[in-house]
N, C-alpha and C. Protein backbone atom coordinates (compact mmCIF):
# COMPACT_ATOMS: atom_id res chain seq x y z
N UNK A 1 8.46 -12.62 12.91
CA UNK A 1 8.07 -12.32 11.54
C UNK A 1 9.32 -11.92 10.78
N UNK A 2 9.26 -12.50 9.49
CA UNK A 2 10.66 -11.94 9.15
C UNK A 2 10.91 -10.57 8.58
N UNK A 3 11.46 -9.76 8.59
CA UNK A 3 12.21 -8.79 8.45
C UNK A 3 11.14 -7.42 9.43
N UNK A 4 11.42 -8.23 10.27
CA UNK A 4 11.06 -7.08 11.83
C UNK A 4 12.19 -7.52 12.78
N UNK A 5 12.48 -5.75 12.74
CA UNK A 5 14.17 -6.10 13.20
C UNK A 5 13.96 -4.84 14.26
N UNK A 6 13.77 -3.64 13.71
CA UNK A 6 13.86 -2.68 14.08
C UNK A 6 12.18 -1.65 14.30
N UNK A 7 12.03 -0.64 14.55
CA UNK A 7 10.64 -0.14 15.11
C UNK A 7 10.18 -0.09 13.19
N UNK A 8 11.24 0.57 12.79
CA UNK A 8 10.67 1.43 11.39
C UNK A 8 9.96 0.01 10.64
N UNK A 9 10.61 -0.85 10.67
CA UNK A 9 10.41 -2.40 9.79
C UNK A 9 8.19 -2.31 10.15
N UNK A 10 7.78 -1.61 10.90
CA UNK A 10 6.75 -2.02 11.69
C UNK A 10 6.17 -1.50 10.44
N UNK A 11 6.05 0.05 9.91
CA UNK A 11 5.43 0.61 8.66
C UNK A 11 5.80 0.13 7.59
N UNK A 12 7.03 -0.55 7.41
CA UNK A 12 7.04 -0.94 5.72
C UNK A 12 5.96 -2.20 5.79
N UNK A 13 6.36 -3.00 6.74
CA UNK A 13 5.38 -4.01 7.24
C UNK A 13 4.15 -4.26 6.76
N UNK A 14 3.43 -2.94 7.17
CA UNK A 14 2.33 -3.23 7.20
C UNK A 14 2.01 -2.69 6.03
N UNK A 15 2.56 -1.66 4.84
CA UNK A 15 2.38 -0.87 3.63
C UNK A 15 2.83 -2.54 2.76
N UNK A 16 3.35 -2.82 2.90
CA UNK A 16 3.29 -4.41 2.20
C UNK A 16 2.24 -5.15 2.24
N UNK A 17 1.64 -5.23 3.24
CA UNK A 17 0.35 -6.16 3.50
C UNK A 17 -0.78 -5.49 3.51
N UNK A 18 -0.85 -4.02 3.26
CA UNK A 18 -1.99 -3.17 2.56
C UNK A 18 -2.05 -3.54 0.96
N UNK A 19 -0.67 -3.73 0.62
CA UNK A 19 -0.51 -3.68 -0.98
C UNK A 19 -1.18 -5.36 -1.34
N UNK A 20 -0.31 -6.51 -0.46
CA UNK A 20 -1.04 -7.76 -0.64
C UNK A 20 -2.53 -7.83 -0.99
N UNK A 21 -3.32 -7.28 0.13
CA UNK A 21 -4.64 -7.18 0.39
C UNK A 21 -5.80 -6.38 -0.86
N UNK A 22 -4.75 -5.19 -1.47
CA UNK A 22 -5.15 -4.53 -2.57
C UNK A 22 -5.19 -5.29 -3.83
N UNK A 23 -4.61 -6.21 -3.84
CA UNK A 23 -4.84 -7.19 -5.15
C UNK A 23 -5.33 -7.98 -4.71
N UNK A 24 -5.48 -8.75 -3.53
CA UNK A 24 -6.32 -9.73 -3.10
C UNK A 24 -7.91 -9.30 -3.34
N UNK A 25 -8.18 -7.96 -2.75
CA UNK A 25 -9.39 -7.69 -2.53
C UNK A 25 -10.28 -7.30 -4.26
N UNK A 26 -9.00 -6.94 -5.18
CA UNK A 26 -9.38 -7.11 -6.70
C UNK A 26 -9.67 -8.13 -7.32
N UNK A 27 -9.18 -9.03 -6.38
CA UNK A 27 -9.30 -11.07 -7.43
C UNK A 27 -10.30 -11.13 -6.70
N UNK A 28 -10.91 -11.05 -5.03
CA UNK A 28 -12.27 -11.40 -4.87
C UNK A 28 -13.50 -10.36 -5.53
N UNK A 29 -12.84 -9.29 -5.65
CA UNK A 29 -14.13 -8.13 -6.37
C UNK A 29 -14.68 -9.11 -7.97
N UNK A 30 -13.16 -9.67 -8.19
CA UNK A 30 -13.72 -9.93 -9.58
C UNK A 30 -14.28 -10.97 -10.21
N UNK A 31 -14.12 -12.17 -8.65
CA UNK A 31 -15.21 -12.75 -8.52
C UNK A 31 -16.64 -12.83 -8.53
N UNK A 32 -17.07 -11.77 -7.96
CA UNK A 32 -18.63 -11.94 -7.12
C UNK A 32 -19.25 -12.23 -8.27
N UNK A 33 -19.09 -12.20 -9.62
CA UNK A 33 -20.48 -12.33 -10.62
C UNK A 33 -20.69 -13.93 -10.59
N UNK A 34 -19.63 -14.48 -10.17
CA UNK A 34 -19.87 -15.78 -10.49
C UNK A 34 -18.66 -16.33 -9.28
N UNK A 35 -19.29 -16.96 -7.71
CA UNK A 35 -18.78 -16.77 -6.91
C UNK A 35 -18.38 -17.92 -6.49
N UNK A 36 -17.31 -18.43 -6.07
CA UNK A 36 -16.81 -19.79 -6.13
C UNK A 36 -15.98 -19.75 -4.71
N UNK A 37 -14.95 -21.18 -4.82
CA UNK A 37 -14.52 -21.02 -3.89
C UNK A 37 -13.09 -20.57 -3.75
N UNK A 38 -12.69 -19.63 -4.90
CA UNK A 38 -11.68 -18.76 -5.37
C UNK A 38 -12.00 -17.67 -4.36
N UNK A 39 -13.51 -17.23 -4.14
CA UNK A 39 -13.49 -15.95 -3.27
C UNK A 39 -13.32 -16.66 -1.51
N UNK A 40 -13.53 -17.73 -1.06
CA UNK A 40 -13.46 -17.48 -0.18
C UNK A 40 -11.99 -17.49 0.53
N UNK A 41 -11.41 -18.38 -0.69
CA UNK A 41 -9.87 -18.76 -0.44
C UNK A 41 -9.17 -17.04 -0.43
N UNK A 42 -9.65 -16.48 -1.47
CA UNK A 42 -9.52 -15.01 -1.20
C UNK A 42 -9.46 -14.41 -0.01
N UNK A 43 -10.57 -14.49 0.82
CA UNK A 43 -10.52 -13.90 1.59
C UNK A 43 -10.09 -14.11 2.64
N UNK A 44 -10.09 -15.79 2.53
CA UNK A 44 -8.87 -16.40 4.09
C UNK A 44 -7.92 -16.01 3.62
N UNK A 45 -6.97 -15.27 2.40
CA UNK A 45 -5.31 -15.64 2.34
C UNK A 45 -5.98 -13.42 2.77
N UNK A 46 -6.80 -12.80 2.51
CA UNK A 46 -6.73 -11.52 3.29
C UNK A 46 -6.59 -11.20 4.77
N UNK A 47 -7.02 -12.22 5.45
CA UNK A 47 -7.40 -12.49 6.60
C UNK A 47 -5.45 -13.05 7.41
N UNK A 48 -5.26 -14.13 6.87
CA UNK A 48 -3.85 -14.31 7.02
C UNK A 48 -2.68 -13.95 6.94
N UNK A 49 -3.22 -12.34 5.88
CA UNK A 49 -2.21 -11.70 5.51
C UNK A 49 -1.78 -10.23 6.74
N UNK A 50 -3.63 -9.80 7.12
CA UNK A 50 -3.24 -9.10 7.77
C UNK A 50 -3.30 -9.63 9.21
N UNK A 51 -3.33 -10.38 9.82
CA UNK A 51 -2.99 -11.55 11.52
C UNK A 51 -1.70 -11.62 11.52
N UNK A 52 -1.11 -11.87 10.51
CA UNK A 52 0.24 -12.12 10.51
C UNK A 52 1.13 -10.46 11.04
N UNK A 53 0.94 -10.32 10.23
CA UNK A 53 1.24 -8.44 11.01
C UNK A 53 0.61 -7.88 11.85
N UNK A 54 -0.81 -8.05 12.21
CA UNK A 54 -0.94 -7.52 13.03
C UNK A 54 -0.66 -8.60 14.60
N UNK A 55 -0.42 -9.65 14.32
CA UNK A 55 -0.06 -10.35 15.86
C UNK A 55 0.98 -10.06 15.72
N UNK A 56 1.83 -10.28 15.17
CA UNK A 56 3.14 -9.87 15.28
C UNK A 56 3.56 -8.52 16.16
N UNK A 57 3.09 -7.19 15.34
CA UNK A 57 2.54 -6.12 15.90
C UNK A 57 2.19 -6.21 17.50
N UNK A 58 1.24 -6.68 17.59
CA UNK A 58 0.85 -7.16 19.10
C UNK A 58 1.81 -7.61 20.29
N UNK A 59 2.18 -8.85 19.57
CA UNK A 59 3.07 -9.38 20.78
C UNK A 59 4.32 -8.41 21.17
N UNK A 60 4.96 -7.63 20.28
CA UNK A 60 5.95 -6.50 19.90
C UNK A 60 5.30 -5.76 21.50
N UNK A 61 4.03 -5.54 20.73
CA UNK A 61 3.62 -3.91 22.03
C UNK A 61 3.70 -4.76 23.29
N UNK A 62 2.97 -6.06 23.44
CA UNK A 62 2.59 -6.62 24.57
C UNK A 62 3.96 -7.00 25.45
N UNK A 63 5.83 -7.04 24.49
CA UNK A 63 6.58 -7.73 25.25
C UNK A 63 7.90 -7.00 25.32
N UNK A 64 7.49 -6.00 24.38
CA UNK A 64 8.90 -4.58 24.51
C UNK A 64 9.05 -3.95 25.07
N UNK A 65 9.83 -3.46 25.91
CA UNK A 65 9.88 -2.81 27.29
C UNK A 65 9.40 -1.14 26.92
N UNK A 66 9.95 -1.08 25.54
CA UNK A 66 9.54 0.69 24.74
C UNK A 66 8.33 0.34 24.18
C-alpha cells in the first residue's frame, strides 16, 4: 500500500480512510430520497476504501516478525 513504510504510517492510514468514508457515507445519505445507482457505487467505493487498509493492515500483522 503506498505510503506504509513505517508502524506510525498504520494510524494516519487509516484516519485518511475514516475521512474518505465520511464524505462517502454523506453522498450515499444524500441519496436515499431518490436512490439510484450512485448509492450503490457509493457504497462499493466505501467498502474498497476500507479492504484496502484494512488487508493491508492484515497481511502487516500476519507477516511481521513485531
Amino acid at each position: 500500500m503506498p505510503g506504509l513504510r513505517r508502524p506510525e504510517d498504520c494510524s494516519r492510514l487509516a484516519r485518511t480512510a475514516a475521512q474518505t468514508c465520511d464524505g462517502l457515507v454523506a453522498r450515499v445519505v444524500g441519496s436515499v430520497s431518490s436512490p439510484t445507482l450512485d448509492v450503490l457505487y457509493g457504497l462499493d467505493e466505501m467498502s474498497e476504501t476500507l479492504c484496502r487498509v484494512l488487508d493491508s493492515m492484515e497481511l502487516c500483522r500476519n507477516v511481521h516478525p513485531d
